[in-house]
PDB file of N, CA and C in Angstrom:
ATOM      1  N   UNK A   1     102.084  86.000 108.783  1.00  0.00           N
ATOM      2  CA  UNK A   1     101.837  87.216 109.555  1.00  0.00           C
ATOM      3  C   UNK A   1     100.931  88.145 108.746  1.00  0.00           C
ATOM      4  N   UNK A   2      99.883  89.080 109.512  1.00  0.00           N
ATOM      5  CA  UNK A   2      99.190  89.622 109.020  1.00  0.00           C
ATOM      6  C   UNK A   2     100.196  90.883 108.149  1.00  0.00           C
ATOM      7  N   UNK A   3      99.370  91.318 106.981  1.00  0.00           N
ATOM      8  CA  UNK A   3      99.368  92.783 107.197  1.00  0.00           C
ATOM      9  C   UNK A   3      99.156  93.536 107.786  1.00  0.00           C
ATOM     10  N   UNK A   4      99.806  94.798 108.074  1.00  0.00           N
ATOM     11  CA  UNK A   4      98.982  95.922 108.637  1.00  0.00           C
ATOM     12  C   UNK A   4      97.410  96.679 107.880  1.00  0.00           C
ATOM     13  N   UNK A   5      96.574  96.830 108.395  1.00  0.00           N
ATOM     14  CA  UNK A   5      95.458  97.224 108.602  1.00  0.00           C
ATOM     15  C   UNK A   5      95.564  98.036 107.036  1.00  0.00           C
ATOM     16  N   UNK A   6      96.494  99.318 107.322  1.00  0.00           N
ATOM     17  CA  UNK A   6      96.133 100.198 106.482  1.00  0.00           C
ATOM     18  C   UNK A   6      96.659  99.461 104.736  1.00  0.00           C
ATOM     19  N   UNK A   7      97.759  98.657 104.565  1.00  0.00           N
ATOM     20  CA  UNK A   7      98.428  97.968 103.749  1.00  0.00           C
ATOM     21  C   UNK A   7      96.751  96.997 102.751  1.00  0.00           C
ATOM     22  N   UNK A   8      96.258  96.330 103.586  1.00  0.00           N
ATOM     23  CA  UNK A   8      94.864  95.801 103.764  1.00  0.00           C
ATOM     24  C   UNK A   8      93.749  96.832 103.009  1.00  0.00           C
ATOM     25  N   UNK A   9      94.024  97.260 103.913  1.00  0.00           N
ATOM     26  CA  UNK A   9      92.486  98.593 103.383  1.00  0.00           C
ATOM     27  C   UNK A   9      92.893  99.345 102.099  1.00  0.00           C
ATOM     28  N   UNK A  10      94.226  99.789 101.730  1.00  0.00           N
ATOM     29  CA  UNK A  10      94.983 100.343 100.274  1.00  0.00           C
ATOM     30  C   UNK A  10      94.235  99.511  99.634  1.00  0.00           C
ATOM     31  N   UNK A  11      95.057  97.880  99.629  1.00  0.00           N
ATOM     32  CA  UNK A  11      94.734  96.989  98.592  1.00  0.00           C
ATOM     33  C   UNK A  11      93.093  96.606  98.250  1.00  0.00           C
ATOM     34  N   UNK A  12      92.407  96.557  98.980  1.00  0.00           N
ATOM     35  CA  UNK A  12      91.171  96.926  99.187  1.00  0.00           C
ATOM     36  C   UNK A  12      90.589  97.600  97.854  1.00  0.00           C
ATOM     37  N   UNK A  13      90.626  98.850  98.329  1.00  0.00           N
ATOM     38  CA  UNK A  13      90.031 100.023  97.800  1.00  0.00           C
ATOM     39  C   UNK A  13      90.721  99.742  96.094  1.00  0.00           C
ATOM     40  N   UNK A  14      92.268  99.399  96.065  1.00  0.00           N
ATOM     41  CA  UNK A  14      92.924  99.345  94.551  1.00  0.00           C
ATOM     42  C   UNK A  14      92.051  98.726  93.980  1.00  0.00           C
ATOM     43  N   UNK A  15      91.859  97.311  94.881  1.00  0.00           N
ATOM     44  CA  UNK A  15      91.250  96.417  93.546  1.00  0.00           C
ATOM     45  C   UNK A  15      89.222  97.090  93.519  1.00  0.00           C
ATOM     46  N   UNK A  16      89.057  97.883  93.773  1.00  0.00           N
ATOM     47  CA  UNK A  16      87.452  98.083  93.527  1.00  0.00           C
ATOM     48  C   UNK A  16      87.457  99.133  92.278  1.00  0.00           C
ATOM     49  N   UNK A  17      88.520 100.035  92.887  1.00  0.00           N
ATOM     50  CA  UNK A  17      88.768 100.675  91.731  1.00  0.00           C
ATOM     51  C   UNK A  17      89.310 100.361  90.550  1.00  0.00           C
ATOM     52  N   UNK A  18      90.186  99.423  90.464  1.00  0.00           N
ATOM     53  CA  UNK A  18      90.722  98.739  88.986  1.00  0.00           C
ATOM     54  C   UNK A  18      89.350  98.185  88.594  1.00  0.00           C
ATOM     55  N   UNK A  19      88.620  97.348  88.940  1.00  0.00           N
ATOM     56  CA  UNK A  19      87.446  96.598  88.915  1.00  0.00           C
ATOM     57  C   UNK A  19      86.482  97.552  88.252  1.00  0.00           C
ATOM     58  N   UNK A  20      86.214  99.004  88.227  1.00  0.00           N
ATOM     59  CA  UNK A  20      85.365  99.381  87.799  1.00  0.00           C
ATOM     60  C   UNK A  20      86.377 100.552  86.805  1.00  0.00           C
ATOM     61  N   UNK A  21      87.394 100.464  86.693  1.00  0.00           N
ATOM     62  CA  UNK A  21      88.937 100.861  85.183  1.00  0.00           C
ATOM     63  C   UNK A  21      88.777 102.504  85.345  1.00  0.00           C
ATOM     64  N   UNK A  22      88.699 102.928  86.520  1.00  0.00           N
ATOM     65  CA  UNK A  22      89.010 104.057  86.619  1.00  0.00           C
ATOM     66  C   UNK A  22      90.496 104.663  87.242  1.00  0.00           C
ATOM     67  N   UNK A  23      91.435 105.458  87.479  1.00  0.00           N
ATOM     68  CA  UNK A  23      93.124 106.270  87.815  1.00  0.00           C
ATOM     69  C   UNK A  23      92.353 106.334  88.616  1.00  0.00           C
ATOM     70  N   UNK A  24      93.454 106.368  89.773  1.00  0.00           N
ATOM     71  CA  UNK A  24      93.909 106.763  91.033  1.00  0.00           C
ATOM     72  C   UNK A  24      92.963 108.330  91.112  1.00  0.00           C
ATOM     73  N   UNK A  25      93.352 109.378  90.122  1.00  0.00           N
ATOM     74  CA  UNK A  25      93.114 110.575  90.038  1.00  0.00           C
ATOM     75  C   UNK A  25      91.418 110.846  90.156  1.00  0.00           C
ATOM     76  N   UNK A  26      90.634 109.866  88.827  1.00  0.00           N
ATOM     77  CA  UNK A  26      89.679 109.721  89.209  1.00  0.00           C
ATOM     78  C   UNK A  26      88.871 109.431  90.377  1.00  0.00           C
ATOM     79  N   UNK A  27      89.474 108.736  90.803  1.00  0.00           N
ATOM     80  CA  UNK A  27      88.835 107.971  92.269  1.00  0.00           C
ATOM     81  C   UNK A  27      88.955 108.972  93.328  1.00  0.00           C
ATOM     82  N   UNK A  28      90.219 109.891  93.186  1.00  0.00           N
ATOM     83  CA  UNK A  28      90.491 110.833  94.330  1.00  0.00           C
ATOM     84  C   UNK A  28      89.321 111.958  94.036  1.00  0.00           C
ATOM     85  N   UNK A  29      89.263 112.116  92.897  1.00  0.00           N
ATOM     86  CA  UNK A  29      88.165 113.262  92.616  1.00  0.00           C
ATOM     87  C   UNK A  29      86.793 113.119  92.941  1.00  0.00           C
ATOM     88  N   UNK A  30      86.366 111.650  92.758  1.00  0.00           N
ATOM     89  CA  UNK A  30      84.756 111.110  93.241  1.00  0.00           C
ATOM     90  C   UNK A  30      84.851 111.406  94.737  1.00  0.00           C
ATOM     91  N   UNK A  31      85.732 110.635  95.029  1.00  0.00           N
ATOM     92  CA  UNK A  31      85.988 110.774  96.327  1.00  0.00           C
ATOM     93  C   UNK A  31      85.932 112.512  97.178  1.00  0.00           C
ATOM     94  N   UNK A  32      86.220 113.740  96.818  1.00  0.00           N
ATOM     95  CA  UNK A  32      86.629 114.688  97.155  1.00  0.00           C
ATOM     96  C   UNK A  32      87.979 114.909  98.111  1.00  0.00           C
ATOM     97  N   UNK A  33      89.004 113.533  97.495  1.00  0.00           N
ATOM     98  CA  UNK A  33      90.332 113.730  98.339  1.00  0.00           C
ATOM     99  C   UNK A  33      91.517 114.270  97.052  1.00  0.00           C
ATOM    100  N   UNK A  34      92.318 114.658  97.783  1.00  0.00           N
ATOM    101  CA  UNK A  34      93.718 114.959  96.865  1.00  0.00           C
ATOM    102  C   UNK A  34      94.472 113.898  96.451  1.00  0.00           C
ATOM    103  N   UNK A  35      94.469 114.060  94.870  1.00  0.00           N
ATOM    104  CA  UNK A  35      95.450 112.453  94.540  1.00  0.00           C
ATOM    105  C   UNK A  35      96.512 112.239  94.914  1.00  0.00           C
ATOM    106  N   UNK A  36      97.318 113.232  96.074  1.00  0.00           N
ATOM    107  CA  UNK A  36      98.497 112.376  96.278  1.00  0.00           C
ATOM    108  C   UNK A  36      98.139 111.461  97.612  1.00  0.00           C
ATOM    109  N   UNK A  37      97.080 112.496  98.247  1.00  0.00           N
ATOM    110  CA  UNK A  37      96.101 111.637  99.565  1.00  0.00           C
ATOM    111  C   UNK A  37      96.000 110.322  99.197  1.00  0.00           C
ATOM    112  N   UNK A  38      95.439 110.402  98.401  1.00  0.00           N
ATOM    113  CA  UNK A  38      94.088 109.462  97.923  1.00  0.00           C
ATOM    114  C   UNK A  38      95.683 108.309  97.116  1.00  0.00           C
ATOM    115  N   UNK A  39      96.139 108.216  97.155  1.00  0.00           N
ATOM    116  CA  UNK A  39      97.318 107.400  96.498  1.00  0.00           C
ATOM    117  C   UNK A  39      98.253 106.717  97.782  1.00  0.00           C
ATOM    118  N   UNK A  40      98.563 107.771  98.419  1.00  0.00           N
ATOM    119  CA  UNK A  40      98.975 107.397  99.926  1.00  0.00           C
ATOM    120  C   UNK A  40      98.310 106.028 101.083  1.00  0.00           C
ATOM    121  N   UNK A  41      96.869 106.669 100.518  1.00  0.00           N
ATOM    122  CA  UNK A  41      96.290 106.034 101.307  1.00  0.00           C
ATOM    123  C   UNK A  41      95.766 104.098 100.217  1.00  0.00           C
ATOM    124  N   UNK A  42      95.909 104.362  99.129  1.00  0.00           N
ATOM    125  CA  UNK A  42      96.093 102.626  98.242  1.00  0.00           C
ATOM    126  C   UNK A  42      97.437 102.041  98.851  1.00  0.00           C
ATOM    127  N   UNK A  43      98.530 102.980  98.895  1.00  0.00           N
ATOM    128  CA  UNK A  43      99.975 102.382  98.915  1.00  0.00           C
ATOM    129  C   UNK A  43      99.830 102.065 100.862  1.00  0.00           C
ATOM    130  N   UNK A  44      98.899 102.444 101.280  1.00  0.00           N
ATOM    131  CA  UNK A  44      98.972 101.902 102.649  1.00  0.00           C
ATOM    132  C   UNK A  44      99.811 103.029 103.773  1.00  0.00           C
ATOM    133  N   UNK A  45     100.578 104.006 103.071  1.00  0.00           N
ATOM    134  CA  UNK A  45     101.085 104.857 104.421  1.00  0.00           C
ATOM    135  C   UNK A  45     100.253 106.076 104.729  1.00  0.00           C
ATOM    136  N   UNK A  46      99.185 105.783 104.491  1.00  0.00           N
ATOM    137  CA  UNK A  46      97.780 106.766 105.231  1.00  0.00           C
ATOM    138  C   UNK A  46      97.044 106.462 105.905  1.00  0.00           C
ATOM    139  N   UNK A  47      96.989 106.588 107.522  1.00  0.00           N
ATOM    140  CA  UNK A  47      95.818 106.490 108.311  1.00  0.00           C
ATOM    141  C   UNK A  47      94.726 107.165 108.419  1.00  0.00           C
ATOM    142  N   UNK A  48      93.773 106.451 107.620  1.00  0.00           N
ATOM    143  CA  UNK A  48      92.935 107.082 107.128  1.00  0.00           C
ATOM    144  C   UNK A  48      91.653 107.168 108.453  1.00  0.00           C
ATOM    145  N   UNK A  49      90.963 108.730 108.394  1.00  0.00           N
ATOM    146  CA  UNK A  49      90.002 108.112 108.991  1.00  0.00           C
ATOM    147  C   UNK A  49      88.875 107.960 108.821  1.00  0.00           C
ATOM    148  N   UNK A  50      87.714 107.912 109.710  1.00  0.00           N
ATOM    149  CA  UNK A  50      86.093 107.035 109.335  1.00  0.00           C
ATOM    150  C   UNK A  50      85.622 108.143 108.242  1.00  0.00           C
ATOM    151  N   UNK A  51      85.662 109.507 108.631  1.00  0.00           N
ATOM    152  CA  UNK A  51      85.083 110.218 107.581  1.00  0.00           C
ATOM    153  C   UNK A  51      85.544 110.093 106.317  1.00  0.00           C
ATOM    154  N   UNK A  52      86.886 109.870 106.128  1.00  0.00           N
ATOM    155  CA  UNK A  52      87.678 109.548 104.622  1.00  0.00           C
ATOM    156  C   UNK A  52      86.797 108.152 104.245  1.00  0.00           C
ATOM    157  N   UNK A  53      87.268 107.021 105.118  1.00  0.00           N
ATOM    158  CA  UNK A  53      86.640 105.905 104.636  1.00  0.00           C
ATOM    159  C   UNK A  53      85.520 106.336 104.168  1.00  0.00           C
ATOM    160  N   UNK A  54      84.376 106.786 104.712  1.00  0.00           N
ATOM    161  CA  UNK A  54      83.184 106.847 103.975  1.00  0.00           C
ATOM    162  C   UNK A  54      83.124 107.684 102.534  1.00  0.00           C
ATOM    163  N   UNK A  55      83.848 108.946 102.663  1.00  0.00           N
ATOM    164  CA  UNK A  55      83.856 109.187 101.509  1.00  0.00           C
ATOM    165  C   UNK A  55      84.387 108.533 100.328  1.00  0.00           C
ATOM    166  N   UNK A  56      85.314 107.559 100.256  1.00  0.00           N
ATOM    167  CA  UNK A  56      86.194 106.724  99.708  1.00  0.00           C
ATOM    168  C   UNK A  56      84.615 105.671  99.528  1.00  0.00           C
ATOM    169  N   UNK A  57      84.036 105.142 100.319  1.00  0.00           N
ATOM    170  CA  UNK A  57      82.957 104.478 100.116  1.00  0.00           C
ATOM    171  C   UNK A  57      82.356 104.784  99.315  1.00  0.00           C
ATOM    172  N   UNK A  58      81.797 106.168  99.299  1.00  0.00           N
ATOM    173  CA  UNK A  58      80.174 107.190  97.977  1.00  0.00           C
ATOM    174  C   UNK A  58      81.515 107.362  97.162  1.00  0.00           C
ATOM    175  N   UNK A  59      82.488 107.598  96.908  1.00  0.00           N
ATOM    176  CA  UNK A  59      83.290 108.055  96.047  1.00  0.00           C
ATOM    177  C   UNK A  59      82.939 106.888  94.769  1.00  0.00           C
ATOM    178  N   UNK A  60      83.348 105.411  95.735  1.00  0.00           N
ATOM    179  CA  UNK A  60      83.438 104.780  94.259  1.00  0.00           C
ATOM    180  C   UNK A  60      82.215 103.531  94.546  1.00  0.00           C
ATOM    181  N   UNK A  61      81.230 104.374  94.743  1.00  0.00           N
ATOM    182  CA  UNK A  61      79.982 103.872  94.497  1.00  0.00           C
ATOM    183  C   UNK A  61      79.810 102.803  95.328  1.00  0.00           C
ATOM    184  N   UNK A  62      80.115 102.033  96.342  1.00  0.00           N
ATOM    185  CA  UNK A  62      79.701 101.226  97.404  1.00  0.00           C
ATOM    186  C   UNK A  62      79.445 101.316  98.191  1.00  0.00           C
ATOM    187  N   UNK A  63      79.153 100.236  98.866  1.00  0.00           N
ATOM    188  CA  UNK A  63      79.305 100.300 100.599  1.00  0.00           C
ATOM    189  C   UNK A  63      80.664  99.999 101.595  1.00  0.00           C
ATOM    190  N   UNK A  64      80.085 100.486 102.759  1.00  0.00           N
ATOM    191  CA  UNK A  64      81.310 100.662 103.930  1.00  0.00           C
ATOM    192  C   UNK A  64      81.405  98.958 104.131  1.00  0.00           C
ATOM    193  N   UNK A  65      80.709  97.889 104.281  1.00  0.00           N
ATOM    194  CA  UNK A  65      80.747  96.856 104.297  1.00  0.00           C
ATOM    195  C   UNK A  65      81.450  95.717 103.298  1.00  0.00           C
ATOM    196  N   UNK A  66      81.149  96.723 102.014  1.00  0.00           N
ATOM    197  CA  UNK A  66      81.812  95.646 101.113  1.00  0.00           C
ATOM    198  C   UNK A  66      83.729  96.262 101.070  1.00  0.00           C
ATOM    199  N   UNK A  67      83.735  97.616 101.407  1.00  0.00           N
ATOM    200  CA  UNK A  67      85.562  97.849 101.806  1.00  0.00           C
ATOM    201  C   UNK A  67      85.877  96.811 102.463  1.00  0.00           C
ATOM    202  N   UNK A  68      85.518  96.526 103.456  1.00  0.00           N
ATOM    203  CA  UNK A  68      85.825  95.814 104.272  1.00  0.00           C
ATOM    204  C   UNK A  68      85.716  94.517 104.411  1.00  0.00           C
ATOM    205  N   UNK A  69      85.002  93.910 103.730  1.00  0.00           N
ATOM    206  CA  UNK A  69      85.061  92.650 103.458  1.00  0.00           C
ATOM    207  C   UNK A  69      85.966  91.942 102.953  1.00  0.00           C
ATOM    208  N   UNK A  70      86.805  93.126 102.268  1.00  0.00           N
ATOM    209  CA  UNK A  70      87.867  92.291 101.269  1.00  0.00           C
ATOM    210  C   UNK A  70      89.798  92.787 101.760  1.00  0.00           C
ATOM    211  N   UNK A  71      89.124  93.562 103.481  1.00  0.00           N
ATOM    212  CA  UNK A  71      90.510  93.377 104.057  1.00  0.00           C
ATOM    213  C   UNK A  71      90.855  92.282 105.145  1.00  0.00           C
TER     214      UNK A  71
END
């Protein structure tokens, strides 16, 4: 059975950010979200939306295509 979407898209975003060895905190700050947001939304109980995604995208330096590729 699948995951849910947002569970998917957390794990996602975790591993881009471990990948380039930056905190949660950091990432929330590139990003311009709040780290408990921005933590919520790795652990999967944040429905996030398109405008977050994108910022979450320029935050940690990619594209909207490659998020998504790896949910």
């Amino acid at each position: 059975m699948l995951l849910d979407i947002r569970i998917r898209f957390g794990r996602a975003i975790r591993r881009i950010r471990e990948e380039q060895r930056i905190t949660q905190e950091e990432a929330a700050e590139r990003c311009g979200l709040h780290r408990t947001y921005y933590s919520g939304i790795e652990r999967g109980v944040r429905n996030v939306s398109l405008v977050n995604i994108e910022r979450i995208a320029k935050g940690l330096k990619t594209g909207l295509p490659r998020l998504f590729e790896r949910v």
